[in-house]
N, C-alpha and C. Protein backbone atom coordinates (compact mmCIF):
# COMPACT_ATOMS: atom_id res chain seq x y z
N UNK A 1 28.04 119.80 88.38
CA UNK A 1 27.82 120.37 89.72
C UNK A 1 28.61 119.59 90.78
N UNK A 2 28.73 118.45 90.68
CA UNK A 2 29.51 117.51 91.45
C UNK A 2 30.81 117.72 91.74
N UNK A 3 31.53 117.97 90.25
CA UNK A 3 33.26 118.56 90.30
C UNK A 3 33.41 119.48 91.27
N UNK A 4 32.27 120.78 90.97
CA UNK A 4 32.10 121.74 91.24
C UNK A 4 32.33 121.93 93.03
N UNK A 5 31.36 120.99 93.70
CA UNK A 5 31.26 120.76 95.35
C UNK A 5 32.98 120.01 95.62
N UNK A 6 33.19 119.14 94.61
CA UNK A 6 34.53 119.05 95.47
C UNK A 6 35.40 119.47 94.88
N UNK A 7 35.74 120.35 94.62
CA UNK A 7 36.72 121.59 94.20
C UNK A 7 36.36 122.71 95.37
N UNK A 8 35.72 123.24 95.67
CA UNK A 8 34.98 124.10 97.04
C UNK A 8 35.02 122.73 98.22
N UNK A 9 35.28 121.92 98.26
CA UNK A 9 36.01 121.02 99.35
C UNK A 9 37.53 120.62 99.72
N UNK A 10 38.01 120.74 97.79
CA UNK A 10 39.59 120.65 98.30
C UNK A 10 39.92 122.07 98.89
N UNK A 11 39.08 123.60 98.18
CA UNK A 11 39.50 124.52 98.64
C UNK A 11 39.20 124.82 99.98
N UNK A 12 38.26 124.63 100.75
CA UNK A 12 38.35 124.96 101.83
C UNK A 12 39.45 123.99 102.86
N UNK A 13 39.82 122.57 102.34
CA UNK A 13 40.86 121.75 103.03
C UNK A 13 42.37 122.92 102.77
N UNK A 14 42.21 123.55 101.80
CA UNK A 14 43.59 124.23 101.33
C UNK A 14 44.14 125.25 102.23
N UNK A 15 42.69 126.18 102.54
CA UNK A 15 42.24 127.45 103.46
C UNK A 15 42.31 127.11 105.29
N UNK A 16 42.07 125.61 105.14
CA UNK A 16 42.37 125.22 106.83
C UNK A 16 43.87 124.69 107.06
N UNK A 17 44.57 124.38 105.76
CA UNK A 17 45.98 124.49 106.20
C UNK A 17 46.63 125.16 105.83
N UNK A 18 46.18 126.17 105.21
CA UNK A 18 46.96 127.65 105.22
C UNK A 18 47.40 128.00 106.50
N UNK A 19 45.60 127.92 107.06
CA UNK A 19 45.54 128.96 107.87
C UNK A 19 45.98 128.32 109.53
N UNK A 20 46.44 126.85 109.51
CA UNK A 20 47.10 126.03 110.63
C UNK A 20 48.38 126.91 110.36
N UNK A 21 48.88 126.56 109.10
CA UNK A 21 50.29 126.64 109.19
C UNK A 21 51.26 127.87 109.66
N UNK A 22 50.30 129.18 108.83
CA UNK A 22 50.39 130.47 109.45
C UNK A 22 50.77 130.99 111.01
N UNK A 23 49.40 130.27 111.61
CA UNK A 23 49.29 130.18 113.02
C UNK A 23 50.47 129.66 113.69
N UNK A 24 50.96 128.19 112.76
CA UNK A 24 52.03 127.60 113.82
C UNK A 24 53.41 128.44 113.53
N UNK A 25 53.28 129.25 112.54
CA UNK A 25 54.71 130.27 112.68
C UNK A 25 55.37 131.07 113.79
N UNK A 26 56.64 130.45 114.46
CA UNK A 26 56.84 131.18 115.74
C UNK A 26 56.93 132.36 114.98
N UNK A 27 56.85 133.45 115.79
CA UNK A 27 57.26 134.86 115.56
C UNK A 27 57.84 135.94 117.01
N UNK A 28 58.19 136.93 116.92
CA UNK A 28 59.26 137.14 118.30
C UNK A 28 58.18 137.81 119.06
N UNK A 29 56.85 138.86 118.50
CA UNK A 29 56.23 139.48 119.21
C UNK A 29 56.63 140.74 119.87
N UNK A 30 57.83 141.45 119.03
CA UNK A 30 58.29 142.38 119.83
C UNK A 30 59.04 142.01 121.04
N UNK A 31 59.62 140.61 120.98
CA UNK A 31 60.66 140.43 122.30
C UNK A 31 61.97 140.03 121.36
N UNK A 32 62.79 139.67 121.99
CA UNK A 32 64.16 139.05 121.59
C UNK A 32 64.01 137.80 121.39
N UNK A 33 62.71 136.90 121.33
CA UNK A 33 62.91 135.39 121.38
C UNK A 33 61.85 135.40 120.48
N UNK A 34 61.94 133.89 119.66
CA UNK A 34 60.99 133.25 118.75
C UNK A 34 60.19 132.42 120.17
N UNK A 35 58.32 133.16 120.00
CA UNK A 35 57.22 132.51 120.48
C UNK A 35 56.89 131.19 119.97
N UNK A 36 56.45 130.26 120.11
CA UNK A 36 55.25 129.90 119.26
C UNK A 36 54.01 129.77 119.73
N UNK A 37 52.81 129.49 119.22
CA UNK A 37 51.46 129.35 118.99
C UNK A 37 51.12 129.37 120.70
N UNK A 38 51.67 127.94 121.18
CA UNK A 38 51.50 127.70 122.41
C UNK A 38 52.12 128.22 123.34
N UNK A 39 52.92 129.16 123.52
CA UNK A 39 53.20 129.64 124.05
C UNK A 39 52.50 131.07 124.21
N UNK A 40 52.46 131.85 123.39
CA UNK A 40 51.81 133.17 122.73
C UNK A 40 50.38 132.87 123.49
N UNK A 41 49.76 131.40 123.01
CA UNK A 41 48.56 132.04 123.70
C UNK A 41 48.54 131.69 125.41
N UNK A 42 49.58 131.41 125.90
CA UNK A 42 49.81 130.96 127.06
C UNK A 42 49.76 132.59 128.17
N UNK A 43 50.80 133.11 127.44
CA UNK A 43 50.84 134.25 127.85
C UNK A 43 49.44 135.35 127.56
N UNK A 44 49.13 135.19 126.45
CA UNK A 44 47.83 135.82 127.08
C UNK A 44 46.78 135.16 127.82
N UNK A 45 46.02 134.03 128.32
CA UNK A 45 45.26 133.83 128.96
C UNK A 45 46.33 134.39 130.14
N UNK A 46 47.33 134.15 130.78
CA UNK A 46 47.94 134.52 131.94
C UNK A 46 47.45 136.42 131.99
N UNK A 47 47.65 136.77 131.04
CA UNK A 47 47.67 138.30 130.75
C UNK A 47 46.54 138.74 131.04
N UNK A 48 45.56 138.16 130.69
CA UNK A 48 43.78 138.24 130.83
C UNK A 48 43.41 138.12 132.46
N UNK A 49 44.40 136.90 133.12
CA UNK A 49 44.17 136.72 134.20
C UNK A 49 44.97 136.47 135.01
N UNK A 50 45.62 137.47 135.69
CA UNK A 50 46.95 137.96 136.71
C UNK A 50 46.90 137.18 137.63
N UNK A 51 47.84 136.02 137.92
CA UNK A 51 47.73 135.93 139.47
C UNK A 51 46.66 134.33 139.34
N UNK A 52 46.85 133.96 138.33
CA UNK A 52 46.24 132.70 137.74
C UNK A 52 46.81 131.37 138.15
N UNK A 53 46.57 130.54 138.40
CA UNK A 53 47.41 129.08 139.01
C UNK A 53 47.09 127.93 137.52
N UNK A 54 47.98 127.23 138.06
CA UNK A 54 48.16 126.60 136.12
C UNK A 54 47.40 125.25 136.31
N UNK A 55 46.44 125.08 137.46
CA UNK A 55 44.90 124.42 137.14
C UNK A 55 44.17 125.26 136.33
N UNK A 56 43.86 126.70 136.75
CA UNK A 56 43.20 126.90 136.46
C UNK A 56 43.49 127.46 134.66
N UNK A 57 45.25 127.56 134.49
CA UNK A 57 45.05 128.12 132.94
C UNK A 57 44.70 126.79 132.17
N UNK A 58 45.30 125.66 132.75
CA UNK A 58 44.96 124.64 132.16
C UNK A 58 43.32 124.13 131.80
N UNK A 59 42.29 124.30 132.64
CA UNK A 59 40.85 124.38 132.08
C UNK A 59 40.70 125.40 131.47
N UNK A 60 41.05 126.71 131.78
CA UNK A 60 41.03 128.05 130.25
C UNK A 60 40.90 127.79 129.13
N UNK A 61 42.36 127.20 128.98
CA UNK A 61 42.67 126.58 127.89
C UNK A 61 42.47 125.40 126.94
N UNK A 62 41.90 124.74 128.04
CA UNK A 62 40.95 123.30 127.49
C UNK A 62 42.17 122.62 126.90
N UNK A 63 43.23 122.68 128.31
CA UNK A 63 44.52 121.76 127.86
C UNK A 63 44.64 120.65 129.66
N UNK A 64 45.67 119.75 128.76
CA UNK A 64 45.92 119.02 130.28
C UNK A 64 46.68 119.24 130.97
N UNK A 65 46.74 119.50 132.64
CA UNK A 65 47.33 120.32 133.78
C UNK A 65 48.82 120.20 133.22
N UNK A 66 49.20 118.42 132.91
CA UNK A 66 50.64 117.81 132.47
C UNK A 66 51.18 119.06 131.42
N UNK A 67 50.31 119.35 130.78
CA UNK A 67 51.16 119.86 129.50
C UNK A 67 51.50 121.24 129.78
N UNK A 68 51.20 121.79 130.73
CA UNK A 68 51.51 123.10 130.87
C UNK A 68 52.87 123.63 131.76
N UNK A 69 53.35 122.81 132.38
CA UNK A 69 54.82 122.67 133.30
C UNK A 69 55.95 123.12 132.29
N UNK A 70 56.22 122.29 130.79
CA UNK A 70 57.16 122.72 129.83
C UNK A 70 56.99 124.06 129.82
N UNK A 71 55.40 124.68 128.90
CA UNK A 71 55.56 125.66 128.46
C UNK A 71 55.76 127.15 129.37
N UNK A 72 55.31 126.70 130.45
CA UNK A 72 55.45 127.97 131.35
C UNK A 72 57.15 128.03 131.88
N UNK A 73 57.82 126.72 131.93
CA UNK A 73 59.21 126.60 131.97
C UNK A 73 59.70 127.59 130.98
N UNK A 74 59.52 127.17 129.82
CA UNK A 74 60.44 128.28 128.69
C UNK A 74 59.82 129.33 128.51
N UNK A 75 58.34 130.06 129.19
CA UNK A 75 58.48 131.03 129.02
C UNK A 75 58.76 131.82 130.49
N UNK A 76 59.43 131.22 131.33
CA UNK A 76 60.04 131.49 132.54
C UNK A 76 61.60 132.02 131.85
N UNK A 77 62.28 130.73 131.30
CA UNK A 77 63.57 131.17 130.94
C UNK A 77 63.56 132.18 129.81
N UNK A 78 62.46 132.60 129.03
CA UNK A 78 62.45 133.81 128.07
C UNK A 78 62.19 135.13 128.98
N UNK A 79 62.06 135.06 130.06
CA UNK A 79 61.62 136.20 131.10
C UNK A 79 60.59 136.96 130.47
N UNK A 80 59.49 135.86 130.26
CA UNK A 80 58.25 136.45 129.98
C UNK A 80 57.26 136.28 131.05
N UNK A 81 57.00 135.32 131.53
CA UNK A 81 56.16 135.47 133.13
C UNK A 81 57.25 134.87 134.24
N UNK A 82 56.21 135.36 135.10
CA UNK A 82 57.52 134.94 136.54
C UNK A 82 55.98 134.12 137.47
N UNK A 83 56.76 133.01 138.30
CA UNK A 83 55.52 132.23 139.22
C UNK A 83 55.84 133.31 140.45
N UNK A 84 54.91 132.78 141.54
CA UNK A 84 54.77 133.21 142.95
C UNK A 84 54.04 132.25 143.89
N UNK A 85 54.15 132.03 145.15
CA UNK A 85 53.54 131.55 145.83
C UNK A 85 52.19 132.49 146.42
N UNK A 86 51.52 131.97 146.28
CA UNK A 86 50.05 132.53 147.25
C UNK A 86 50.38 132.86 148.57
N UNK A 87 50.28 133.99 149.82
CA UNK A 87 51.07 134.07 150.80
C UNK A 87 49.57 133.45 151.83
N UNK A 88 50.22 132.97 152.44
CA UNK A 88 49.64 131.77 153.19
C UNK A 88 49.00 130.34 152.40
N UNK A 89 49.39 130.19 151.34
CA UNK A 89 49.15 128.97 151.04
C UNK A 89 50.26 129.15 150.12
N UNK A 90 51.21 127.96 150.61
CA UNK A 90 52.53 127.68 149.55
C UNK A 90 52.22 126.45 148.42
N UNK A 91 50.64 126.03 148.83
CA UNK A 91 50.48 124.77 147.48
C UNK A 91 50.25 125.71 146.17
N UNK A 92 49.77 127.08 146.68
CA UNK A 92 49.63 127.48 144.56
C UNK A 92 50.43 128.15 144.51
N UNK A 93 50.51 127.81 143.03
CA UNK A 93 51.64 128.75 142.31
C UNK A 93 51.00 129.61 141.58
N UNK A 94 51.05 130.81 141.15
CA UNK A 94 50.62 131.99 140.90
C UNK A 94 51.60 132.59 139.52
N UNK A 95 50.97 133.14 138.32
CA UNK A 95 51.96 133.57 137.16
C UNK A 95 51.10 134.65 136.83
N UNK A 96 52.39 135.56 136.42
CA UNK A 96 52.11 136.93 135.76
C UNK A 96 52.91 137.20 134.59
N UNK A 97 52.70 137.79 134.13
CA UNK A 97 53.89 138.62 132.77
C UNK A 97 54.37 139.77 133.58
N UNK A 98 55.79 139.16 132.60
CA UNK A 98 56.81 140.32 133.05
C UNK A 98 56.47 141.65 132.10
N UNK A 99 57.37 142.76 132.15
CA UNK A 99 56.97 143.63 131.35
C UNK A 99 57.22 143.16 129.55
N UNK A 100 57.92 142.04 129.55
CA UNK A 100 58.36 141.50 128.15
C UNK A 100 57.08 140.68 127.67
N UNK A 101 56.80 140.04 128.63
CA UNK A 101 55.25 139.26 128.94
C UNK A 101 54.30 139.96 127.90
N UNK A 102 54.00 141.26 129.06
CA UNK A 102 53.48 141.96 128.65
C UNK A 102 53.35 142.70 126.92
N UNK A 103 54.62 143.05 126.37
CA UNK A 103 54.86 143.34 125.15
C UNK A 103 54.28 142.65 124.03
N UNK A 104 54.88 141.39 124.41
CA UNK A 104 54.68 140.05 123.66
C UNK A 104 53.40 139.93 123.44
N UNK A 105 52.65 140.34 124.77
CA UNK A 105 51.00 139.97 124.16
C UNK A 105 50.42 141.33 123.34
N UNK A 106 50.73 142.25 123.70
CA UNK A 106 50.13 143.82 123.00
C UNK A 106 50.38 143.35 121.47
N UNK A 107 51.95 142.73 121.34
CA UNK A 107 52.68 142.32 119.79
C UNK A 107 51.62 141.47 119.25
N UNK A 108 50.81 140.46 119.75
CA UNK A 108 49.98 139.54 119.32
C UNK A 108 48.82 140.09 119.02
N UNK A 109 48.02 140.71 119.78
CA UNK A 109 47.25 141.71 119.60
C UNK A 109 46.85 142.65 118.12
N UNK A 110 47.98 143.19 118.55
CA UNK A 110 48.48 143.45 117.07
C UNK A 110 48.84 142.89 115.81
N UNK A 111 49.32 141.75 115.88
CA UNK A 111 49.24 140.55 114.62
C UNK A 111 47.41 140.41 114.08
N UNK A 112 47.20 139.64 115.66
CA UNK A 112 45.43 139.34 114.90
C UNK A 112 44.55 140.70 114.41
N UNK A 113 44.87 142.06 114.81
CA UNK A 113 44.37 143.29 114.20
C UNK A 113 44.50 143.12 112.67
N UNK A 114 45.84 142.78 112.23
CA UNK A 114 46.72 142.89 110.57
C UNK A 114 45.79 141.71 110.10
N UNK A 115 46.53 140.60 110.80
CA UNK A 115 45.86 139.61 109.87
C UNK A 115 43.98 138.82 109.66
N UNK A 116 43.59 139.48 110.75
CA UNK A 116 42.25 139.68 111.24
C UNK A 116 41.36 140.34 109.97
N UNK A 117 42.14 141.29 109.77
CA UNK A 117 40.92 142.72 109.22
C UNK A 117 40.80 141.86 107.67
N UNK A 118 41.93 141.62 107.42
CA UNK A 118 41.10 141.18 105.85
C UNK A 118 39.97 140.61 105.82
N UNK A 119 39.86 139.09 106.83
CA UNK A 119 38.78 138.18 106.96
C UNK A 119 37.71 139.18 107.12
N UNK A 120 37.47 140.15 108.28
CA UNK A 120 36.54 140.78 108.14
C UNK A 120 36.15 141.68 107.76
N UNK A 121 37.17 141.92 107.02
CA UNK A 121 36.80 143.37 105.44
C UNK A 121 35.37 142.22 104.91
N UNK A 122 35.62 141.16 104.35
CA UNK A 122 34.71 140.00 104.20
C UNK A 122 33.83 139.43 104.23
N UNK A 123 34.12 139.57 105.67
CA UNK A 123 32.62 139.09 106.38
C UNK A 123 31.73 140.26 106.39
N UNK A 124 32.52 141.42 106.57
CA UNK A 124 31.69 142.47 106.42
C UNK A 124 30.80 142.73 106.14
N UNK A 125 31.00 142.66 104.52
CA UNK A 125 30.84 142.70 103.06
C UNK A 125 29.55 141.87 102.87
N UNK A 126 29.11 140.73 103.71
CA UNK A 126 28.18 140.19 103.33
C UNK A 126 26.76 140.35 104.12
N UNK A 127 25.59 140.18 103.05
CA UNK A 127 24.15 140.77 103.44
C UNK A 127 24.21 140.17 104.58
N UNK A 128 23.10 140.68 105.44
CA UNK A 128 22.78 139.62 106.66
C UNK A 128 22.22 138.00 106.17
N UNK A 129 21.64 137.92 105.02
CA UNK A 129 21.69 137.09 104.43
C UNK A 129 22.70 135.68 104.37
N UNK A 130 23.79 136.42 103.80
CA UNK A 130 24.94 135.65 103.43
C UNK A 130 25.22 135.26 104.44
N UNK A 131 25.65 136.44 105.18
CA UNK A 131 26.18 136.20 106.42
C UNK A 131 25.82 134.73 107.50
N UNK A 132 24.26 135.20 107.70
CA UNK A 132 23.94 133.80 108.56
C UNK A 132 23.93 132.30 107.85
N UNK A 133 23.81 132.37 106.41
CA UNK A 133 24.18 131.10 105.72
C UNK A 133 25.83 130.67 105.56
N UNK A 134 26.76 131.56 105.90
CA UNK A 134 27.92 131.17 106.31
C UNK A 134 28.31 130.61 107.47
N UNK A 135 27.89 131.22 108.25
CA UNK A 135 27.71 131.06 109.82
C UNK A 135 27.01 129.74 110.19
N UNK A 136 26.09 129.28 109.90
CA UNK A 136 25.44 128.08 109.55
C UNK A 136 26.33 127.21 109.22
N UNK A 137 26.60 126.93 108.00
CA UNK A 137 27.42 126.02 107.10
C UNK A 137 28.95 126.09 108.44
N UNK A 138 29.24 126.89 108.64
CA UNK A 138 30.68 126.57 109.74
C UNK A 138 30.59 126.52 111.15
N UNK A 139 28.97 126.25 111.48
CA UNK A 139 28.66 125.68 112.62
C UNK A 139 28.49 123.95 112.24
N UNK A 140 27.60 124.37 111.44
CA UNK A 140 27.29 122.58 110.87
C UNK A 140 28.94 122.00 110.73
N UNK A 141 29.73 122.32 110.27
CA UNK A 141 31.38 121.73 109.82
C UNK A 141 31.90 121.80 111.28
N UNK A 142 31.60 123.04 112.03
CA UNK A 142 32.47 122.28 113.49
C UNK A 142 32.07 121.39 113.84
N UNK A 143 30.83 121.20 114.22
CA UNK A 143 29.66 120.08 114.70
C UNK A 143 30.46 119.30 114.79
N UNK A 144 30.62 119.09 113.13
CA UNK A 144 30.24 117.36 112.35
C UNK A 144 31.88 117.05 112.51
N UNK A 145 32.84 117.75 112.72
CA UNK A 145 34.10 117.01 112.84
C UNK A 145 34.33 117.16 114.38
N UNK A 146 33.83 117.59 115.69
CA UNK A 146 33.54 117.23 116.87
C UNK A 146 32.98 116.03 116.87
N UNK A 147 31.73 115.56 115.92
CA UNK A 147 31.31 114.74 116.12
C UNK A 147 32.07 113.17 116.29
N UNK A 148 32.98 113.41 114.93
CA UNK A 148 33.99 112.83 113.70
C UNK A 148 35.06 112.29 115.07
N UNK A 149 35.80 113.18 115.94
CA UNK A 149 36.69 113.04 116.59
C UNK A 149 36.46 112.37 117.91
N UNK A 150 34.84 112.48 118.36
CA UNK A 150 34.06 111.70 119.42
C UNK A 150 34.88 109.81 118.64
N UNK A 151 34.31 110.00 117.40
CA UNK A 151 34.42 108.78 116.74
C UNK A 151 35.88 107.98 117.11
N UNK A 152 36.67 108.66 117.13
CA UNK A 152 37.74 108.02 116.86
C UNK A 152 38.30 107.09 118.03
């Protein structure tokens, strides 16, 4: 039974870097340019929320204010969002998607639909039973490596 638990431990370590690595695949999204991860989801929180200032995507995103200057840079020069000033206040800056912006996120959209549905053909599939003992077990595992990373 022992082998058994860590064999269903290397596999789920196998299944979380599948499923990193997948994710970190740029892909174009229906534009002319290779996205990646951070960027893609950049543009949609902007997409979700028009007219957004990059304090505020930066707590959205549960990223730091610093790190967001690059990525909105290159997706400025991909002519995927454009900034603006707030009219009467020139301290915020303001971002939208362009209509490519725009594409790019419908394109993403559409990725997590494809690659989405299997998982929850899946989850589907299982009793309410199963279900909440899965759900469980991958609350307890976020927990405990939140906890893990407090640690470090």
């Amino acid at each position: 039974m022992m082998e058994q638990r860590k064999e269903m431990l290397k596999s789920f370590f196998r299944l979380s870097r599948k499923f990193l690595e997948a994710m970190k695949q740029p892909n174009k999204f229906g534009t002319d340019r290779l996205l990646y991860s951070s960027e893609i989801h950049t543009l949609e929180m902007i997409g979700k929320h028009p007219g957004i200032t990059v304090t505020e995507l930066a707590d959205r995103q549960g990223i730091s204010k610093s790190a967001l200057p690059k990525i909105i840079h290159k997706l400025i020069q991909k002519d995927l969002v454009y900034r603006y000033q707030e009219t009467g206040n020139k301290k915020n800056i303001l971002l939208e998607l362009t209509d490519k912006g725009r594409i790019a996120v419908q394109h993403h959209f559409k990725f997590h639909e494809t690659f989405d549905s299997g998982i929850m053909k899946k989850i589907n599939s299982l009793t309410p039973k199963e279900y909440l003992f899965l759900s469980d077990i991958l609350q307890d595992l976020e927990q405990y490596i939140d906890h893990m990373e407090q640690q470090e």
